[in-house]
N, C-alpha and C. Protein backbone atom coordinates (compact mmCIF):
# COMPACT_ATOMS: atom_id res chain seq x y z
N UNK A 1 18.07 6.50 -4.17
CA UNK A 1 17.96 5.28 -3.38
C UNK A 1 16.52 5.10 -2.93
N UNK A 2 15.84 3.67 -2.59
CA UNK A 2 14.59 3.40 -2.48
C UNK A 2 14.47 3.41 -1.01
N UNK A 3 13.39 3.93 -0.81
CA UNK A 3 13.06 4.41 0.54
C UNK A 3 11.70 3.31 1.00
N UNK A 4 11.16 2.27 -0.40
CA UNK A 4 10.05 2.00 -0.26
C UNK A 4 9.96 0.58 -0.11
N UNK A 5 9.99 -0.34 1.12
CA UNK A 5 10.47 -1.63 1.29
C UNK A 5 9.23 -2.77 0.39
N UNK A 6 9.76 -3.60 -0.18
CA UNK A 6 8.68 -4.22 -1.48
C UNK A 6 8.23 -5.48 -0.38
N UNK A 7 7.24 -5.38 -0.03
CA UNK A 7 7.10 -6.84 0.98
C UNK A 7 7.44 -8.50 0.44
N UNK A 8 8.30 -9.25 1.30
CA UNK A 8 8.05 -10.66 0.30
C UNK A 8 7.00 -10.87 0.33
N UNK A 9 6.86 -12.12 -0.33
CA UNK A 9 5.98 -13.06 -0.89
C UNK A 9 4.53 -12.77 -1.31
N UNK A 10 4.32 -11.09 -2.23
CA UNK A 10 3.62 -10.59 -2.22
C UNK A 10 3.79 -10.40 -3.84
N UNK A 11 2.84 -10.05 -4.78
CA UNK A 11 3.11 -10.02 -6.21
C UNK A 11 2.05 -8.85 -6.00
N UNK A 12 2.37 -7.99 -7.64
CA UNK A 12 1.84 -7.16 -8.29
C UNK A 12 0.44 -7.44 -8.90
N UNK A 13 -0.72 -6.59 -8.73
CA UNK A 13 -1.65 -6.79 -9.69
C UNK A 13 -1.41 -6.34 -11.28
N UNK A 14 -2.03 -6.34 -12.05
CA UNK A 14 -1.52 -6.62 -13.32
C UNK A 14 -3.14 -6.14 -14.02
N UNK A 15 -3.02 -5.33 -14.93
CA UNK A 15 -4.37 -5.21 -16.28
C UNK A 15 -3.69 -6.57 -17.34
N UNK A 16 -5.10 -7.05 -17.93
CA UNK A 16 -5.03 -7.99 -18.91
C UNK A 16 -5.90 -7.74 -19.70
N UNK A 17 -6.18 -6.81 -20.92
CA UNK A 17 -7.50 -6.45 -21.85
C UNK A 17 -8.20 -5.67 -21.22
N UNK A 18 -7.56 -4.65 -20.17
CA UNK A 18 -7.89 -4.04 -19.22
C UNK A 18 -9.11 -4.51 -17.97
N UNK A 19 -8.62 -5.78 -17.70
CA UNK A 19 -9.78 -6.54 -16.60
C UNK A 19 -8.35 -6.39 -15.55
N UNK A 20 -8.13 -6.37 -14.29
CA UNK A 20 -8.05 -6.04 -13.72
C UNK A 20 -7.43 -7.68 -12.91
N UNK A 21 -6.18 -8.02 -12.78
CA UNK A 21 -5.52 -9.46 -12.58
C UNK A 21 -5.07 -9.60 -11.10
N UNK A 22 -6.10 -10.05 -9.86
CA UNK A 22 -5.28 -10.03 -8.54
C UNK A 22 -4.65 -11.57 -7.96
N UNK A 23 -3.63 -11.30 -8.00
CA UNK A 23 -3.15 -13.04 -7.18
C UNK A 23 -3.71 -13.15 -6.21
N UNK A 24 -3.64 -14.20 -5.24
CA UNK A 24 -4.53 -14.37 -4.19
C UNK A 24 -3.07 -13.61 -3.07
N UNK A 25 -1.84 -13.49 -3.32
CA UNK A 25 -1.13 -12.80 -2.25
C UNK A 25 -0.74 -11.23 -2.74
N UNK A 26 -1.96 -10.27 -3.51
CA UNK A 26 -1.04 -9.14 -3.95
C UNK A 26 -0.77 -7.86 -2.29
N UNK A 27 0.24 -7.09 -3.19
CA UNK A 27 1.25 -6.21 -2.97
C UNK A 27 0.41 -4.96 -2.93
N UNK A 28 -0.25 -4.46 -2.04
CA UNK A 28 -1.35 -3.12 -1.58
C UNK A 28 -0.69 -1.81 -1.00
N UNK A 29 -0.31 -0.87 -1.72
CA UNK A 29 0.58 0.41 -1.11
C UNK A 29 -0.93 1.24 -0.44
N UNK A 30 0.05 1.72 0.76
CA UNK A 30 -0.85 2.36 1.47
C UNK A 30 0.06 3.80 1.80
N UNK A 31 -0.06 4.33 2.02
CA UNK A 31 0.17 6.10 3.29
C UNK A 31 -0.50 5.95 4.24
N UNK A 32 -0.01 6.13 5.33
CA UNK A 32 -0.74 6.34 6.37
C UNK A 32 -1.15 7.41 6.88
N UNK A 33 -0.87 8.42 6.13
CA UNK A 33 -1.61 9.48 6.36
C UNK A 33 -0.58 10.44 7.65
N UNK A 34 -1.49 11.82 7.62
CA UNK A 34 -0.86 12.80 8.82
C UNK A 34 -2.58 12.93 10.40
N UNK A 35 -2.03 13.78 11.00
CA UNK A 35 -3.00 13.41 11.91
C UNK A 35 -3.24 12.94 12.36
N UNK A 36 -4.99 12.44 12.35
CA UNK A 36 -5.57 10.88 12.88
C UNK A 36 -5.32 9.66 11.92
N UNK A 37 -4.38 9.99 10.71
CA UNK A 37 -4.41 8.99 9.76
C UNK A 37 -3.90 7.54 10.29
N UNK A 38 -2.46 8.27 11.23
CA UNK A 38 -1.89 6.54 11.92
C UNK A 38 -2.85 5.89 12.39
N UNK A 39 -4.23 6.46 13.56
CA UNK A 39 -5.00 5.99 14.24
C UNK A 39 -5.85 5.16 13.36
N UNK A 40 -5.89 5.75 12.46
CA UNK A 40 -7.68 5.01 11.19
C UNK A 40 -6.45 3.91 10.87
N UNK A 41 -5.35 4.08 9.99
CA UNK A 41 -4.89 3.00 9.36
C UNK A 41 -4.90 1.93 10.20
N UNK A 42 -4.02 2.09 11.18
CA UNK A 42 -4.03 0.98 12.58
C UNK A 42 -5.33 -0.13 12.65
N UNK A 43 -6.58 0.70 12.86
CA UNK A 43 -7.74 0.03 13.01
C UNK A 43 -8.00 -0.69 11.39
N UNK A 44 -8.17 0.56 10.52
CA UNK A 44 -8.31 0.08 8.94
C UNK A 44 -7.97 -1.53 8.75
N UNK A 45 -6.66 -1.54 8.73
CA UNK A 45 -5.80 -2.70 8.37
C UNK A 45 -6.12 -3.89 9.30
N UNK A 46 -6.59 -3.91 10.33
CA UNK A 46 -6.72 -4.90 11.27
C UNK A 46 -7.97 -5.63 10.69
N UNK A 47 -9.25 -4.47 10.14
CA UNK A 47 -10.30 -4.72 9.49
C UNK A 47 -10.37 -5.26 8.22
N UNK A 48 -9.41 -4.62 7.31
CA UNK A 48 -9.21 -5.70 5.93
C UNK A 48 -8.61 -6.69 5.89
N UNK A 49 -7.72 -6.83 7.23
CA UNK A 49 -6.84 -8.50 7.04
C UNK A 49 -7.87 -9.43 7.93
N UNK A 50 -8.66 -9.04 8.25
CA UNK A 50 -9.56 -9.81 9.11
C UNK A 50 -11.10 -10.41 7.73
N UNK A 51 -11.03 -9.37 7.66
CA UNK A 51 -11.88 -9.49 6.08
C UNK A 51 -11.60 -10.22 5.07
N UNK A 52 -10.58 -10.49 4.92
CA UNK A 52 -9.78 -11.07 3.30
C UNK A 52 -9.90 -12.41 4.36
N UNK A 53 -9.04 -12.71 5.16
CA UNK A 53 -9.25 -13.79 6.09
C UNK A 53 -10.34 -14.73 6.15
N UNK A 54 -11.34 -14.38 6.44
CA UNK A 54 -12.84 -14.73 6.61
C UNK A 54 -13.45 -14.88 5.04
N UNK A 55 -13.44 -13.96 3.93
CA UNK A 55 -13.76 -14.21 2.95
C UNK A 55 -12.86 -15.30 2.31
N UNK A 56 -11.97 -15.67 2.37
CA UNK A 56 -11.26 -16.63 1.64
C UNK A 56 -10.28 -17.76 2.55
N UNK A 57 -10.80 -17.75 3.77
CA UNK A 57 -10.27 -18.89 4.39
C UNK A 57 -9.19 -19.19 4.65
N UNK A 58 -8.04 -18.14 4.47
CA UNK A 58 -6.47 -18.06 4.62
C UNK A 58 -5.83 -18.39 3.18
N UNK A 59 -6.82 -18.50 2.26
CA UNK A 59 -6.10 -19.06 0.98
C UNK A 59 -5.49 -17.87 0.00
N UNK A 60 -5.81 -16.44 0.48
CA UNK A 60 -5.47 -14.96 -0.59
C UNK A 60 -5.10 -14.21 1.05
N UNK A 61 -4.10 -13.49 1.08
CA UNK A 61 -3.25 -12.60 1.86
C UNK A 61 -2.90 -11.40 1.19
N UNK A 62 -2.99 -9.88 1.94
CA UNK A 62 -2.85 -8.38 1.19
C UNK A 62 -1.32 -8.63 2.06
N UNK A 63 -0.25 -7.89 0.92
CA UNK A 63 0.81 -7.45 1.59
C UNK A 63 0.98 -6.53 1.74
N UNK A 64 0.96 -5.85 2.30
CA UNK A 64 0.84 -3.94 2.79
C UNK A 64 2.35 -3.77 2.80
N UNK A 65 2.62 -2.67 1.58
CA UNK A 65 3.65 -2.29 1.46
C UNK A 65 3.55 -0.40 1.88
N UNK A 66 4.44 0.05 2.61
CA UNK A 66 3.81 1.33 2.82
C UNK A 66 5.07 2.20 1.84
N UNK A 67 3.76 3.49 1.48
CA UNK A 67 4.47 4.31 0.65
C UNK A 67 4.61 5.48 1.17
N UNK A 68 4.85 6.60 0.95
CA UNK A 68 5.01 8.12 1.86
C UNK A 68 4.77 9.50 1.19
N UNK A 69 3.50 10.03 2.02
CA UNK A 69 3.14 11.20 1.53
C UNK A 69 2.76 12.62 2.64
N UNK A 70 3.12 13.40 2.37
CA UNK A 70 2.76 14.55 3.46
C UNK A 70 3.70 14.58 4.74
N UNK A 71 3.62 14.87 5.76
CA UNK A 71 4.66 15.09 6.80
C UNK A 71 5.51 13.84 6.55
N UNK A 72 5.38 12.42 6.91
CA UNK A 72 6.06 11.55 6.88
C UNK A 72 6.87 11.25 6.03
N UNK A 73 6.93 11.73 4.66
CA UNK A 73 7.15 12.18 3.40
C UNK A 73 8.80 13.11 3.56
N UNK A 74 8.12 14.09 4.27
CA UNK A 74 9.21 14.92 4.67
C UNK A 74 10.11 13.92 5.47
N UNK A 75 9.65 13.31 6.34
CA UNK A 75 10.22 12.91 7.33
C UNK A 75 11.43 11.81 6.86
N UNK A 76 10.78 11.15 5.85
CA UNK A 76 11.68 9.96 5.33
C UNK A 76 12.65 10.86 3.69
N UNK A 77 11.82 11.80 3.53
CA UNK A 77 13.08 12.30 1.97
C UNK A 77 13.77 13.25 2.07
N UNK A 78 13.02 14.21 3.24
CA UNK A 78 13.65 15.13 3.42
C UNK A 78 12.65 16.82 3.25
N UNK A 79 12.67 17.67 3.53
CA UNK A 79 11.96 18.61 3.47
C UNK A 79 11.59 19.16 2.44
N UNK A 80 9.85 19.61 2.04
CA UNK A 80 9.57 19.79 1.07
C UNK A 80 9.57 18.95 0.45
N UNK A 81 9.10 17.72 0.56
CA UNK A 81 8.64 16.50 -0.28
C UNK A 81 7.76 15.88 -0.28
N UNK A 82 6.74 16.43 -0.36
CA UNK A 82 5.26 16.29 0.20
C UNK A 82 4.44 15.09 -0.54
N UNK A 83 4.54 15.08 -1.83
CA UNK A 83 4.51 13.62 -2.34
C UNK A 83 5.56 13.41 -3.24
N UNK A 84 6.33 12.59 -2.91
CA UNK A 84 7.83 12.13 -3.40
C UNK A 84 7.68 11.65 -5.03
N UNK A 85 8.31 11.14 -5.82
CA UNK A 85 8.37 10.94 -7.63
C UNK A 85 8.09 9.26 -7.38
N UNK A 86 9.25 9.00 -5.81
CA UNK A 86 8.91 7.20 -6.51
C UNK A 86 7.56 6.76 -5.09
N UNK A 87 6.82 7.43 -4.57
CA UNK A 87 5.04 7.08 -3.83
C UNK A 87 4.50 7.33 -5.35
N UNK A 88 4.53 8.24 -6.33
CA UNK A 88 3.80 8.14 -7.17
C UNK A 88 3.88 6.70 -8.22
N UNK A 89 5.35 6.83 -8.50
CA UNK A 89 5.51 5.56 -9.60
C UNK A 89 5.10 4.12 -8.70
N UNK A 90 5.52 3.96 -7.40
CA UNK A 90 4.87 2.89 -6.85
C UNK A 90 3.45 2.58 -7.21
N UNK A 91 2.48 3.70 -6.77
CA UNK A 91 1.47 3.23 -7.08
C UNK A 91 1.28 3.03 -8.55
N UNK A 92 1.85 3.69 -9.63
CA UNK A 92 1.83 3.29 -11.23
C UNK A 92 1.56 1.93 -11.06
N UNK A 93 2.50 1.61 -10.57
CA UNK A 93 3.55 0.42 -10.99
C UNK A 93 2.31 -0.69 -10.09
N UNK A 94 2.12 -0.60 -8.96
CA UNK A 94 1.06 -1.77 -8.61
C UNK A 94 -0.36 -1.32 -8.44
N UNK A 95 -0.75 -0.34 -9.58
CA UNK A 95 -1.76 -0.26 -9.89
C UNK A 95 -2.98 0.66 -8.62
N UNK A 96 -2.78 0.69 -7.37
CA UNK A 96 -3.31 1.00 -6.79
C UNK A 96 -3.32 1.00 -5.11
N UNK A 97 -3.46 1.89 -4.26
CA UNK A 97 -3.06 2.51 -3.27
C UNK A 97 -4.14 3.12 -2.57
N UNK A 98 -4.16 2.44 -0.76
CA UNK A 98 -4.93 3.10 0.17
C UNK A 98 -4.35 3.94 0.51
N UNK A 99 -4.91 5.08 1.42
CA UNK A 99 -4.63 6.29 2.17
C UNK A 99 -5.36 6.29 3.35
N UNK A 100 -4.71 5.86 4.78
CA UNK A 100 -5.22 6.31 6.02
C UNK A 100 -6.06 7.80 6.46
C-alpha cells in the first residue's frame, strides 16, 4: 500500500531526447530529512515557493510531494526501513528529489 500522497494539480517532469520537460505546475519529491532537516526544509520551501513566485509571476507552481527516508522512514513503514523501495521508485518515476 502507498504511503506516498501524489499532490493534485501537479504533473510529472518528463526526458524528451534527453532534454529535460518541466510543466509550469510540476510534482517535486522532497524528504525532509532527520535532525535539523524539518528546520532547513521549513525555511527551504518557504524560499523556493517565494522564488518560483517572483520569477514567474504566479504563472508555474512546485507541488511538493513528500517522500520518506531515515527515521521518518521508519516511522511511516515500519522499522528498519531506512530508505523504503517505493521513496526510491518515486523519485525514478518524477525524475528528481530534494532532501532537507
Amino acid at each position: 500500500m502507498s504511503k506516498i500522497i501524489i499532490p493534485n494539480g501537479g504533473e510529472k517532469m518528463t526526458m524528451d531526447d534527453d532534454k529535460l520537460v518541466v510543466p509550469d505546475n510540476p510534482i517535486v519529491p522532497f524528504i525532509e530529512g532527520d535532525g535539523i532537516g524539518p528546520d532547513i526544509w521549513r525555511s527551504a520551501v518557504r524560499v523556493f515557493d517565494a522564488a518560483i513566485e517572483k520569477a514567474y509571476n504566479g504563472s508555474r507552481k512546485l507541488h511538493w510531494m513528500e517522500v520518506y527516508a531515515g527515521e521518518k522512514a521508519n516511522d511511516v513503514y515500519g522499522k528498519n526501513t531506512w530508505l523504503p523501495d517505493e521513496t526510491i521508485d518515486c523519485i525514478n518515476k518524477y525524475l528528481i528529489a530534494i532532501k532537507g
